[in-house]
Protein backbone atom coordinates (compact mmCIF):
# COMPACT_ATOMS: atom_id res chain seq x y z
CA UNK A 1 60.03 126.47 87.61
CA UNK A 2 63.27 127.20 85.94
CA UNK A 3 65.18 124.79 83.75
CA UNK A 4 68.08 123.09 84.84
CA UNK A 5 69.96 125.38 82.47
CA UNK A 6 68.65 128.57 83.20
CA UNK A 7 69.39 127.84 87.07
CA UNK A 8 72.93 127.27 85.65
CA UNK A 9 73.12 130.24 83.52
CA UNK A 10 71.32 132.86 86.11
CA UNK A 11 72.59 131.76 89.04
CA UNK A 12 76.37 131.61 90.33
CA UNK A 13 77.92 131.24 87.25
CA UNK A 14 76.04 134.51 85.42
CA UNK A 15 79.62 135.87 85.81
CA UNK A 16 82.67 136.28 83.58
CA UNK A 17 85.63 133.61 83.34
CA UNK A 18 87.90 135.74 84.84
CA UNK A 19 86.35 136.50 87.99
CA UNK A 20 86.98 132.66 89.23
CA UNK A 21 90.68 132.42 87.80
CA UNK A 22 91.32 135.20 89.73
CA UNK A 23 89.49 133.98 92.92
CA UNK A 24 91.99 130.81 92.24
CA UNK A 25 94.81 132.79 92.62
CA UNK A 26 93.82 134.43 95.83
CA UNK A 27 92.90 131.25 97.09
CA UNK A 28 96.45 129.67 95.88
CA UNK A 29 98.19 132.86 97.57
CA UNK A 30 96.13 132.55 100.73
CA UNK A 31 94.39 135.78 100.04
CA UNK A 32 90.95 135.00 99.11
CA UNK A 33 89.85 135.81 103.01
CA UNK A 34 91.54 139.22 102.61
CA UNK A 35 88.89 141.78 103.73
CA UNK A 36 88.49 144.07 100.52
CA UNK A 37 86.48 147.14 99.65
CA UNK A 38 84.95 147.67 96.37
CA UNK A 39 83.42 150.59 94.94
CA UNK A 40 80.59 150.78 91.82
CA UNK A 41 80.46 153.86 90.31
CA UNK A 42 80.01 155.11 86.09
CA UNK A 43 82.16 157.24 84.88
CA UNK A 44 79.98 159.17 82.47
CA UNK A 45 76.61 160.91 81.81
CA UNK A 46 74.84 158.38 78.77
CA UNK A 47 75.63 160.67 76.05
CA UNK A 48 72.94 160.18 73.27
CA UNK A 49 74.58 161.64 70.39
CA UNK A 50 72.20 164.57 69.38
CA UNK A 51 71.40 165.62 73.70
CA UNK A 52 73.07 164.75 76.57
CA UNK A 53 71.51 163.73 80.44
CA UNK A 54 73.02 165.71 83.03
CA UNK A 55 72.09 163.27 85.78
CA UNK A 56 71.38 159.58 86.46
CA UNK A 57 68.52 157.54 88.39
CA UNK A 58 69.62 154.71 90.37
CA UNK A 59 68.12 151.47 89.84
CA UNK A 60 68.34 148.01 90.38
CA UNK A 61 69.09 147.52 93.40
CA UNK A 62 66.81 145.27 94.91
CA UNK A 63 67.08 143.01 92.10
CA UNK A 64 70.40 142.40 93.11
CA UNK A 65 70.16 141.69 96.57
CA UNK A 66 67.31 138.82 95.35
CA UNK A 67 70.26 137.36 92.96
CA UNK A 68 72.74 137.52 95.72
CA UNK A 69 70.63 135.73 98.15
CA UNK A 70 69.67 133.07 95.93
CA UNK A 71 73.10 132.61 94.36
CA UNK A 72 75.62 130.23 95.38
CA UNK A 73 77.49 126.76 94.58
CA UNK A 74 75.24 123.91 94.12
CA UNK A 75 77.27 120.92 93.09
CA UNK A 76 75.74 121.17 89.13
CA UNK A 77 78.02 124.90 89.51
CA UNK A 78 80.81 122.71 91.06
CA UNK A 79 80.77 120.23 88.10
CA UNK A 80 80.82 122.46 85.53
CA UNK A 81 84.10 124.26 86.56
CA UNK A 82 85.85 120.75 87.55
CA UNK A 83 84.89 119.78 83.80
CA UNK A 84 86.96 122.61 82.29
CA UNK A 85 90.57 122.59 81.58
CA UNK A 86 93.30 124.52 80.23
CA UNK A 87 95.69 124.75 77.16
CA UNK A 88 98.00 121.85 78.09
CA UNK A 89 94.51 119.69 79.24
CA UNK A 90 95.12 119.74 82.68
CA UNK A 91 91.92 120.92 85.29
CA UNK A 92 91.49 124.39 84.89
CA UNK A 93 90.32 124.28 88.69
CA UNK A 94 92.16 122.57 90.95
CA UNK A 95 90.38 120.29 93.68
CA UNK A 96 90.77 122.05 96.93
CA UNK A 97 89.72 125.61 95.27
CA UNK A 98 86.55 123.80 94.12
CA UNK A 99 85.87 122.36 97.85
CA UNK A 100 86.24 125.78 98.79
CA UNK A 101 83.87 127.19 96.79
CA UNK A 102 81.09 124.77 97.49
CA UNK A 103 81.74 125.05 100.94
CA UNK A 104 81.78 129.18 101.00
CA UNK A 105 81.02 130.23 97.29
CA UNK A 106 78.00 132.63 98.08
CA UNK A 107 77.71 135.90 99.28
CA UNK A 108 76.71 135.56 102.95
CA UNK A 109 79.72 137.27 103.95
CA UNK A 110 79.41 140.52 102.01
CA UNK A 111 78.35 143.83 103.40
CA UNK A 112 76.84 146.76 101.55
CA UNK A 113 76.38 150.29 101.32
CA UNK A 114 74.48 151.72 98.77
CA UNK A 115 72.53 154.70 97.37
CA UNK A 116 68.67 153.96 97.51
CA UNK A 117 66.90 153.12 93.97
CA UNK A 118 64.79 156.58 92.58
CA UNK A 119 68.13 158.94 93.69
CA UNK A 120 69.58 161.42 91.22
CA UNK A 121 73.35 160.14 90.99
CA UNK A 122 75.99 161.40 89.25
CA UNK A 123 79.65 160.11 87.45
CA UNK A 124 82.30 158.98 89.94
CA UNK A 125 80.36 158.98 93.15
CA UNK A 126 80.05 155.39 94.45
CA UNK A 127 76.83 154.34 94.24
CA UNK A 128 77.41 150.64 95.98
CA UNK A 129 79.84 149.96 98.49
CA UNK A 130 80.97 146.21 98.74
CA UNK A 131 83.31 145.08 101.79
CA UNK A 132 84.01 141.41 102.44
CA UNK A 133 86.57 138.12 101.54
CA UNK A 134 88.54 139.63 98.71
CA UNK A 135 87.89 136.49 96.46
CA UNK A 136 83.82 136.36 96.54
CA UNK A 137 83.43 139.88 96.18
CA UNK A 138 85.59 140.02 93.48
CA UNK A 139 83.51 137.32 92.06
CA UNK A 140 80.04 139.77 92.45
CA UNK A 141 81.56 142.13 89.74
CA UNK A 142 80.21 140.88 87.16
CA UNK A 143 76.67 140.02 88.03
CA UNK A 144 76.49 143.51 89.77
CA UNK A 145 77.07 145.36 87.15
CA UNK A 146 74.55 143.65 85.07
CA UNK A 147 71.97 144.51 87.24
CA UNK A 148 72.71 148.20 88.30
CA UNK A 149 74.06 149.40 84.71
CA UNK A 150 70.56 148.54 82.86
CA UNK A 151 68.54 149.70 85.70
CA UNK A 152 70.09 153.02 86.12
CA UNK A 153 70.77 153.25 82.17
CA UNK A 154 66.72 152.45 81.01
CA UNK A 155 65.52 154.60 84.68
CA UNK A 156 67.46 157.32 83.40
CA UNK A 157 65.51 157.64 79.56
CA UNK A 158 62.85 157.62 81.12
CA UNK A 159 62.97 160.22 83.49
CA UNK A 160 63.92 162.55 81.07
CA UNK A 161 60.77 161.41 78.69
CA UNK A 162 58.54 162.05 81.83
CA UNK A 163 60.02 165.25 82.30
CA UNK A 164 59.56 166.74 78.88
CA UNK A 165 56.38 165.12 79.23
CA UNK A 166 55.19 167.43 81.59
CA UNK A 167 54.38 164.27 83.74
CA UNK A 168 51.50 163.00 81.24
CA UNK A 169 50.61 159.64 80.40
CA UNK A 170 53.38 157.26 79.25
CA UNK A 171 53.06 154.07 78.90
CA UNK A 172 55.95 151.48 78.09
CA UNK A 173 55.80 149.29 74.93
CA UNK A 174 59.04 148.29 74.24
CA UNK A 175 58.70 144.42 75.05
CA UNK A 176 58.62 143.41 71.23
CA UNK A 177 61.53 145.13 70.24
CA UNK A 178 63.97 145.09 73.67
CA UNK A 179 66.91 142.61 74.40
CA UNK A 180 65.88 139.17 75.16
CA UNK A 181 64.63 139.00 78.86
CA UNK A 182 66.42 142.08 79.64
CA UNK A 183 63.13 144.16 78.95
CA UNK A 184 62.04 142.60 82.44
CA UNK A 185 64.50 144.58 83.90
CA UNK A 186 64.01 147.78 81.09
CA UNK A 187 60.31 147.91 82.30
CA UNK A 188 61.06 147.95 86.27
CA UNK A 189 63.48 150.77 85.02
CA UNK A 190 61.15 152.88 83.13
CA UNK A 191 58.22 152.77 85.71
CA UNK A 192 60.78 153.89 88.35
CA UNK A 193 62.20 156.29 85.92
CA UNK A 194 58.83 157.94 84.76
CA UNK A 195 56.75 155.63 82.64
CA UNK A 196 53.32 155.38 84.64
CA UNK A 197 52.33 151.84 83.04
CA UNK A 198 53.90 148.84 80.71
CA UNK A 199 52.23 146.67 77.68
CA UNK A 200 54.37 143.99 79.38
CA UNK A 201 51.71 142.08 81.10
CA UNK A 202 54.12 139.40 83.56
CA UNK A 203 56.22 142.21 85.38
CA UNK A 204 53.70 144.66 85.31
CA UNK A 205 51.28 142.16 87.43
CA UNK A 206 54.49 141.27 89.91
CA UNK A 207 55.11 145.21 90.37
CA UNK A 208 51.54 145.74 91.03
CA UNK A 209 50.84 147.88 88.23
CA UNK A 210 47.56 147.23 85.62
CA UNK A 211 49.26 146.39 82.06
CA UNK A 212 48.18 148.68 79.79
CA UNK A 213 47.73 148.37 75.69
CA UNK A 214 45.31 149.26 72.90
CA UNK A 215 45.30 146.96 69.88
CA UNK A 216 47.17 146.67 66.77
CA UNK A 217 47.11 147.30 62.62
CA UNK A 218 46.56 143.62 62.35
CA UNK A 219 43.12 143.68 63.74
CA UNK A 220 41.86 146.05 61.43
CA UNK A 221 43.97 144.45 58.42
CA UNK A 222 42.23 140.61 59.99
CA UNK A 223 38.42 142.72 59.64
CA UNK A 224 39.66 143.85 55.83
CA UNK A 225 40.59 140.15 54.55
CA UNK A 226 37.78 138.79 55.49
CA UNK A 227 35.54 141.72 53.22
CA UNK A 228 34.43 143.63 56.38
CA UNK A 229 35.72 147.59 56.89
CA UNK A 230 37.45 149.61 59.81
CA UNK A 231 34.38 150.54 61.25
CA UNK A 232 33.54 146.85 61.50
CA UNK A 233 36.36 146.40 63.57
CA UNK A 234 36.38 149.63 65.82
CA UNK A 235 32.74 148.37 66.42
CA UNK A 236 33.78 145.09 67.42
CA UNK A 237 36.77 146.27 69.70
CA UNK A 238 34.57 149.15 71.43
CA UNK A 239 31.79 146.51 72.04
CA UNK A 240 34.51 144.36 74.06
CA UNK A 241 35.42 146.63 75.88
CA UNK A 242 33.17 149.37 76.00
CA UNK A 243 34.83 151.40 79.16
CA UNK A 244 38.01 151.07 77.99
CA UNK A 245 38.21 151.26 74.16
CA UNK A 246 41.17 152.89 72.46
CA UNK A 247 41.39 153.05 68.86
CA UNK A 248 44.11 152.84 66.32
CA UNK A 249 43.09 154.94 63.51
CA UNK A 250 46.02 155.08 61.06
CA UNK A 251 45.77 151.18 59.23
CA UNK A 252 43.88 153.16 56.29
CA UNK A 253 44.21 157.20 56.34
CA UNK A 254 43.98 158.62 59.70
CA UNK A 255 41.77 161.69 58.64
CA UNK A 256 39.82 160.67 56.17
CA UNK A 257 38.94 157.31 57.32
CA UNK A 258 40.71 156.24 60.85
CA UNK A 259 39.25 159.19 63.21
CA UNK A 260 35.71 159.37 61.44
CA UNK A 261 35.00 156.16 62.40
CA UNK A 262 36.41 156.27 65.64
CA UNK A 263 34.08 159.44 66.28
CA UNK A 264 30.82 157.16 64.78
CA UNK A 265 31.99 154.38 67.57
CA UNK A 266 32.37 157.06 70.33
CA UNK A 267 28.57 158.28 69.36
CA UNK A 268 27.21 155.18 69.42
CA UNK A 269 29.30 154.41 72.81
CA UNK A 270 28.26 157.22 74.39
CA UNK A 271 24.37 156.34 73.94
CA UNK A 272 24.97 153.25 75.42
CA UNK A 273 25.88 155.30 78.20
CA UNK A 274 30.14 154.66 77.77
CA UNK A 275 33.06 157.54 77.47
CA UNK A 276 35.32 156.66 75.38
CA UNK A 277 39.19 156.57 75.93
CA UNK A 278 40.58 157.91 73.10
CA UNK A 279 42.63 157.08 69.80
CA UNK A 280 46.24 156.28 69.40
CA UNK A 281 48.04 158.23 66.68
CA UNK A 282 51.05 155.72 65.63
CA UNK A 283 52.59 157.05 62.05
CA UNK A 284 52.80 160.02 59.85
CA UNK A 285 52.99 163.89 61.23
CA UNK A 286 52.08 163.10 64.55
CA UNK A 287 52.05 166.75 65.13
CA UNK A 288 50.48 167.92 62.75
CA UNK A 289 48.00 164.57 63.42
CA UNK A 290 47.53 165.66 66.98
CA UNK A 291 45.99 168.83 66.22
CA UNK A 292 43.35 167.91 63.41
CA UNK A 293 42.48 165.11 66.11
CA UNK A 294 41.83 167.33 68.60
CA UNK A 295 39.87 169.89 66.22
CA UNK A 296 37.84 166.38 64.49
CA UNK A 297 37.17 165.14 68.59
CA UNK A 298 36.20 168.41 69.61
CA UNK A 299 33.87 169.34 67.46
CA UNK A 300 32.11 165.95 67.45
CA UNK A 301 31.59 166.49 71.07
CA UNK A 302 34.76 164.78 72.55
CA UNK A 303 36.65 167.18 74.49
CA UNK A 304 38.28 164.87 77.16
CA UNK A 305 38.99 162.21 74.81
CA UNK A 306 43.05 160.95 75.19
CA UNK A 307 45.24 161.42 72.03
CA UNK A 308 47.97 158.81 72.18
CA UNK A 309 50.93 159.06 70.30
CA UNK A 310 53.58 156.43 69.37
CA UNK A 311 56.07 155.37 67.14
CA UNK A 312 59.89 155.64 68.10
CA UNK A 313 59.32 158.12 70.51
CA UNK A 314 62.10 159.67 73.14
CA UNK A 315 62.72 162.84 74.88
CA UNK A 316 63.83 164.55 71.72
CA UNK A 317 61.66 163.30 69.41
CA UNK A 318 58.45 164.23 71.80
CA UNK A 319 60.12 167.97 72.49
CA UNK A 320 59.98 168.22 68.71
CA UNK A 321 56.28 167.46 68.45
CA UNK A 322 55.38 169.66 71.35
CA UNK A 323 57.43 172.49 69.64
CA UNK A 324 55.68 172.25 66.20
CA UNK A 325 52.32 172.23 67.84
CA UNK A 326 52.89 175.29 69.70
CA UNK A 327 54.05 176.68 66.66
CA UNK A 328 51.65 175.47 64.18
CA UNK A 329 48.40 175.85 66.54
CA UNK A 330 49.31 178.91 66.99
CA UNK A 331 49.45 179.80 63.05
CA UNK A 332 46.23 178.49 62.78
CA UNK A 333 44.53 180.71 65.85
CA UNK A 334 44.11 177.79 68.22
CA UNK A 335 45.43 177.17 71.74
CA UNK A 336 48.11 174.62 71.74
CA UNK A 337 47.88 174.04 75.73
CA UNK A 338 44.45 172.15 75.73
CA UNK A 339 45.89 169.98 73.05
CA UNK A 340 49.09 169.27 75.02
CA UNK A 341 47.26 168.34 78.01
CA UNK A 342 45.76 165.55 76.10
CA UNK A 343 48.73 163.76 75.01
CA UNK A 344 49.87 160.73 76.27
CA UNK A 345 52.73 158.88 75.16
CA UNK A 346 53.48 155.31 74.21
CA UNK A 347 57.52 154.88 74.26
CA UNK A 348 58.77 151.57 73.38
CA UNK A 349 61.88 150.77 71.11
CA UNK A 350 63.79 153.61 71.90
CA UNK A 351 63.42 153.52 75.76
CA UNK A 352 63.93 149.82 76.76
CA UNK A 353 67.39 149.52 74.44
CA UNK A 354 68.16 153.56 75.94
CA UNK A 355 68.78 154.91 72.22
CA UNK A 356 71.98 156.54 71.08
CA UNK A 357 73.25 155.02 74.39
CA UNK A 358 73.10 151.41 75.07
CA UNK A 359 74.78 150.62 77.92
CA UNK A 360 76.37 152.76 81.22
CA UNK A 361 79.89 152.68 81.44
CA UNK A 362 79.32 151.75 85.23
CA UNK A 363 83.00 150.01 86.44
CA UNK A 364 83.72 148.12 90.04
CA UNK A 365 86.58 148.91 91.41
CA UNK A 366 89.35 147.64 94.24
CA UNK A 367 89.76 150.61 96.49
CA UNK A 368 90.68 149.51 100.04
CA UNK A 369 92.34 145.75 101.12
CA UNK A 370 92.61 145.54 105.16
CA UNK A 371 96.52 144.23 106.07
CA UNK A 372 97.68 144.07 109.75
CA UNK A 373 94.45 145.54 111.48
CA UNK A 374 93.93 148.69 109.16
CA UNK A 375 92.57 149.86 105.87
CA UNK A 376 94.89 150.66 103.06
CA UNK A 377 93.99 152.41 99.76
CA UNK A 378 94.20 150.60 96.62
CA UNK A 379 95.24 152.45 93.77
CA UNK A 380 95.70 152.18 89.80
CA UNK A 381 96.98 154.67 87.39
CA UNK A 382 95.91 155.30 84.24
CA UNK A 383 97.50 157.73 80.96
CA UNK A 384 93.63 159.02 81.54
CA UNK A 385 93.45 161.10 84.65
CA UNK A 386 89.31 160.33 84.59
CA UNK A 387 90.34 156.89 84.96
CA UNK A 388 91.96 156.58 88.20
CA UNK A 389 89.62 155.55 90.75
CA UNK A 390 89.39 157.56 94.44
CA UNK A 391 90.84 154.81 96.68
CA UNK A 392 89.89 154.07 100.19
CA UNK A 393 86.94 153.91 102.86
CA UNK A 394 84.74 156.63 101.57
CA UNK A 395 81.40 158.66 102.73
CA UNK A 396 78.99 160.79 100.13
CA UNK A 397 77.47 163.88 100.80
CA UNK A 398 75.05 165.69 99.02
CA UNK A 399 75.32 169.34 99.87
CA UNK A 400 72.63 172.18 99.23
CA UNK A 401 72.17 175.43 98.96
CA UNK A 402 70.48 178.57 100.61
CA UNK A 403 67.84 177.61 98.00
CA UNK A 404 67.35 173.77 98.97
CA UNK A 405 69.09 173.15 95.67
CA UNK A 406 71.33 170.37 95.04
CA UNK A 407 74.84 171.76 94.54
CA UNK A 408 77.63 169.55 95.07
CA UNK A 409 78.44 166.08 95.91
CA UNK A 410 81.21 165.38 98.18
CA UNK A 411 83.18 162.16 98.45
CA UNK A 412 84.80 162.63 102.24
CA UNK A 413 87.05 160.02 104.21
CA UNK A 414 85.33 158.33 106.96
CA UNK A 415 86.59 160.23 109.24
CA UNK A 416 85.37 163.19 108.12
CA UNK A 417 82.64 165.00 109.27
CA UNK A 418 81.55 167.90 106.33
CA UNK A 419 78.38 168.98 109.05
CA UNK A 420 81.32 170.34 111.64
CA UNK A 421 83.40 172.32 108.96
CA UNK A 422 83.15 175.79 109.13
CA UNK A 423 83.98 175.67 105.09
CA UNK A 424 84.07 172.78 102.88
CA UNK A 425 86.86 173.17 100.04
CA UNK A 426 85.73 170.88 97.23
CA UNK A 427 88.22 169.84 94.71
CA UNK A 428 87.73 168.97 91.37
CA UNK A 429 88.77 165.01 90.56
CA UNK A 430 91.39 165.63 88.49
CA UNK A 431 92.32 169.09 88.24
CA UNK A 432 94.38 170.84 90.92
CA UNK A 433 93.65 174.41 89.88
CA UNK A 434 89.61 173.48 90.07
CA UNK A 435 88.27 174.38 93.50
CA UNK A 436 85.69 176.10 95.27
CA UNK A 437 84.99 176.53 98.85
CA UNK A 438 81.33 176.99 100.39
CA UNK A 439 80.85 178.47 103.75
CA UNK A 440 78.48 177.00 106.33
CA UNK A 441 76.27 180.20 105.39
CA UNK A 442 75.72 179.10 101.78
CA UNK A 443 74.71 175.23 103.00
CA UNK A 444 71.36 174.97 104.04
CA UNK A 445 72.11 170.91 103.90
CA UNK A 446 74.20 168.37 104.20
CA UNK A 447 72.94 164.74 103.11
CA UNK A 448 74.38 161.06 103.48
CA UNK A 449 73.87 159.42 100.72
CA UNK A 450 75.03 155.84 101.04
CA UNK A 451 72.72 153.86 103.19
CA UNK A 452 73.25 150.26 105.15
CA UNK A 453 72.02 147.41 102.88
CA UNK A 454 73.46 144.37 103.48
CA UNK A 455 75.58 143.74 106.90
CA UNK A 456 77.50 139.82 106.71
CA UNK A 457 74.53 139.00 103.90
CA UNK A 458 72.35 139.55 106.07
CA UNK A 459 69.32 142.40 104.93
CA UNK A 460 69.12 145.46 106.78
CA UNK A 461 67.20 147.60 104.48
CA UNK A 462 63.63 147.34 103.39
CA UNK A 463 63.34 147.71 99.71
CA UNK A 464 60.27 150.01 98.97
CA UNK A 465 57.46 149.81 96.23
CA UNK A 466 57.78 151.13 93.40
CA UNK A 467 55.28 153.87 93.79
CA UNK A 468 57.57 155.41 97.12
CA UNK A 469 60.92 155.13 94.82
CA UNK A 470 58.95 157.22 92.10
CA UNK A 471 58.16 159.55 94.64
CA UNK A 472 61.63 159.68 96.05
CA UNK A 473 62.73 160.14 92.04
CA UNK A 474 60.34 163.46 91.49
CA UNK A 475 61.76 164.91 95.23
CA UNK A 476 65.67 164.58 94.14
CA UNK A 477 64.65 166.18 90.60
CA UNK A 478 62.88 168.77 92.19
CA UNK A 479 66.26 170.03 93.97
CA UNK A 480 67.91 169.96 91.17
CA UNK A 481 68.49 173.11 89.11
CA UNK A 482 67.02 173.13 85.51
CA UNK A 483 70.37 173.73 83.74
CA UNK A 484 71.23 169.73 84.74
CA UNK A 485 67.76 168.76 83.41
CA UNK A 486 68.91 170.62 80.21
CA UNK A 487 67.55 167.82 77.47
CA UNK A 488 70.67 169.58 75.13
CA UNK A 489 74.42 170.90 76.86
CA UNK A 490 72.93 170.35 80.53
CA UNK A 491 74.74 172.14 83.12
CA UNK A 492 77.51 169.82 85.12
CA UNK A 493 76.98 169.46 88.46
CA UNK A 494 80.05 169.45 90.74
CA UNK A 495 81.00 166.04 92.10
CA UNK A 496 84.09 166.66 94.18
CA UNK A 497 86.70 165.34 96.61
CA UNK A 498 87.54 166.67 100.33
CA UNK A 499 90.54 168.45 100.54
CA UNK A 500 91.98 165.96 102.69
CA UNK A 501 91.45 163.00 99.98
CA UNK A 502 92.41 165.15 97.38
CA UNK A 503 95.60 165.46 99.37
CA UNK A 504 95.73 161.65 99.88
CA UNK A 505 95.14 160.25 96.43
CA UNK A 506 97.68 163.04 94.92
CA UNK A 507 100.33 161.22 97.46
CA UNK A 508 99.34 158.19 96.52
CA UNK A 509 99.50 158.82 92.68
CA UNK A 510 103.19 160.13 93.48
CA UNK A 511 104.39 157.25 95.47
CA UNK A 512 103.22 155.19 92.72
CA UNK A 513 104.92 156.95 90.00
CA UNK A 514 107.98 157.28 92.22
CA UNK A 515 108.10 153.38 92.20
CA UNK A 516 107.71 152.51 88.85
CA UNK A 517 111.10 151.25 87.22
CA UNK A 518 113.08 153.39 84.94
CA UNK A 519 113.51 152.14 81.13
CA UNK A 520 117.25 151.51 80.78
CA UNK A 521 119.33 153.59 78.44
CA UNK A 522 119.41 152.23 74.86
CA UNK A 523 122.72 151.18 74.00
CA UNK A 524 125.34 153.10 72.26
């Protein structure tokens, strides 16, 4: 059971200050009822200095909807905000905005839209659609980006690790080294993004997934203080577990001493009538490593044996080692593909804190507020075109092409219908001299993205495991051409506006401008 403090600091109040002094406001102003739409959306690809992703995984979803349910205004929440008080030492809160809130502080009146967890999704395309009272969705932000930036940031890394993988073995063992509790989250992430198992032993058993681990230096350096040798301890670990024995073989010298007496403990396993697992390669060359493993294993007889490697591995790292063993197996006159195939990857540090890029610039924005029985588009500008938002009640589209290949995505009014245009002009967001059109004859598809999720807080979707948002990750990735999956200068997929909301944030940006007051002249 949680702490009195941790319900304090995870529930309700996991937001940011501002998010109730505004809700004050509207509730001083009499607009904290004020139906309002919100759109989530990031603005950018994570960028990780040396490569670039050319797409995003959604994530995180469903562990929002949980938070939501379970959030609201107990009166500890109450207390706590009545306790705080401004500058001049008067109640920060005033009395009647804290009745309010413990009387409707919770999210039971908030509907959602939402692109399902596993989806390729791309900058500027709302991936979670929030409508309700102005004043409690407002207060969401904060708490929803938590949740969906992390998700889709760590889900992300490792899809692209799986897919220079080649889809072999990874296994998650960033725990140790992540932020805090946050590598809960990280390790939902990276087994929707790619990794197949976690070291993390609590989450994995909630998702249903086997924790997986081998053991560490210290049990070998524990055998040596005590006057007893490597092969001591290999023997001691394989005779624990005999059907699932893994051994680290670089606490001394990996060739010389590590995976000779690994191979003695495999021999004696296997005339106990065991196979053994493999070894787990964690320092030095690991390239160079992998292949005089494989030769060592092989010629002692142990052809199927797994090579693991670790040790501050990501996508760019592991390309690397699969380049130089195609290059340097093949100076030697040996096949590099057999050795490939028995990789597998352990990918900790670098995943679960997402390397080079640590966070998702994911934003929430104000885009629609309902005033005398319609809908009208909210608005900001910005001295960065990229920066103002596409206001009002919008649908996503994902279109494809004669090839069943992903090709555009299309943020539409809804009232437009893209399946009963003969053409579909897409416009680039900010450029007025970008455009394309596609005829029906080039479409072969065209895909809703943004599915029901919440109606009034009440649930209308049914989350799905793990294993069927993996599945729904490889589909997406599958459509997508392999100059977005570029690990280096990926190609950029086209996310782009209807000409007819093209048209009508262009006349909204100019009746804003229009507006603004005029600097008077300096004087003479």
């Amino acid at each position: 059971m949680k702490s009195a403090q941790q319900q304090l600091a995870e529930g309700i109040l996991f937001t940011d200050e501002y998010q109730f002094t505004m809700a004050q406001m509207y509730f001083r102003m009499g607009l904290h009822d004020k139906p309002a739409q919100f759109d989530y959306f990031f603005r950018g690809y994570p960028d990780y200095g040396g490569h670039k992703a050319g797409y995003c995984i959604n994530a995180g979803l469903e562990w929002l909807v949980d938070w939501m349910r379970a959030a609201r205004f107990r009166r500890e929440e109450i207390d706590c905000l009545r306790g705080q008080t401004g500058r001049g030492g008067r109640p920060l809160f005033n009395a009647d905005f804290l009745a309010w809130l413990e009387k409707s502080g919770h999210f039971d009146a908030l509907t959602m839209r939402a692109v399902p967890e596993g989806r390729v999704v791309h900058p500027n395309v709302p991936l979670a659609v929030v409508t309700g009272p102005l004043a409690i969705a407002q207060i969401l932000e904060t708490s929803l980006l938590n949740h969906l930036n992390i998700q889709t940031l760590i889900a992300t890394k490792a899809a692209r690790i799986h897919d220079i993988c080649g889809g072999r073995l990874i296994i998650e063992f960033g725990t140790r080294r992540g932020h805090g509790k946050g590598v809960t989250a990280a390790t939902r992430a990276a087994l929707i993004g790619g990794a197949h198992f976690s070291s993390n032993v609590g989450i994995s058993h909630v998702l249903g997934f086997p924790p997986k681990g081998t053991h560490a230096h210290s049990m070998v350096q524990a055998f040596l203080a005590m006057g007893l040798s490597e092969l001591d301890a290999f023997r001691a670990f394989a005779e624990t577990y005999p059907d699932d024995c893994v051994l680290l073989v670089d606490t001394i010298d990996t060739l010389e001493s590590g995976i000779p007496n690994a191979i003695r403990v495999f021999e004696e396993l296997r005339r106990r009538g065991h196979a053994p697992v493999g070894i787990r390669l964690d320092s030095g060359d690991l390239a160079h490593l992998a292949i005089q493993a494989a030769r060592m294993l092989d010629a002692a007889g142990f052809p199927q044996t797994t090579i693991v490697l670790s040790n501050e591995l990501d996508e760019l790292s592991i390309w690397q080692i699969l380049t130089q063993i195609g290059q340097e197996a093949a100076r030697n006159g040996l096949e590099a593909q057999p050795i490939i195939d028995r990789l597998a990857y352990g990918v900790g540090t670098r995943l679960v804190t997402s390397a080079g890029a640590p966070s998702l610039n994911g934003v929430y924005k104000l885009v629609a507020l309902r005033r005398d029985g319609r809908w009208i588009p909210a608005m900001k500008l910005s001295d960065s075109p990229s920066k103002i938002p596409n206001p009002g009640d919008k649908r996503v589209h994902r279109i494809y092409d004669r090839r069943g290949k992903a090709t555009a995505d299309l943020l539409a009014g809804k009232d437009e219908s893209p399946a009963d245009m003969r053409e579909i002009v897409l416009r680039h967001m900010t450029e007025a001299r970008l455009q394309r059109t596609l005829r029906r004859a080039e479409i072969l598809e065209i895909e809703p993205l943004l599915a029901p999720v919440l109606a009034e807080g009440r649930t209308v979707y049914e989350f799905p495991p793990i294993e069927a948002i993996r599945a729904v990750r490889q589909a997406d990735l599958e459509r997508l051409d392999p100059g977005v999956k570029r690990l280096m200068n990926p190609h950029i997929y086209h996310v782009s506006l209807s000409e007819k909301m093209w048209q009508t944030k262009q006349k909204l940006i100019a009746s804003m401008r229009a507006n603004l007051p005029r600097a008077s002249a300096a004087p003479a």
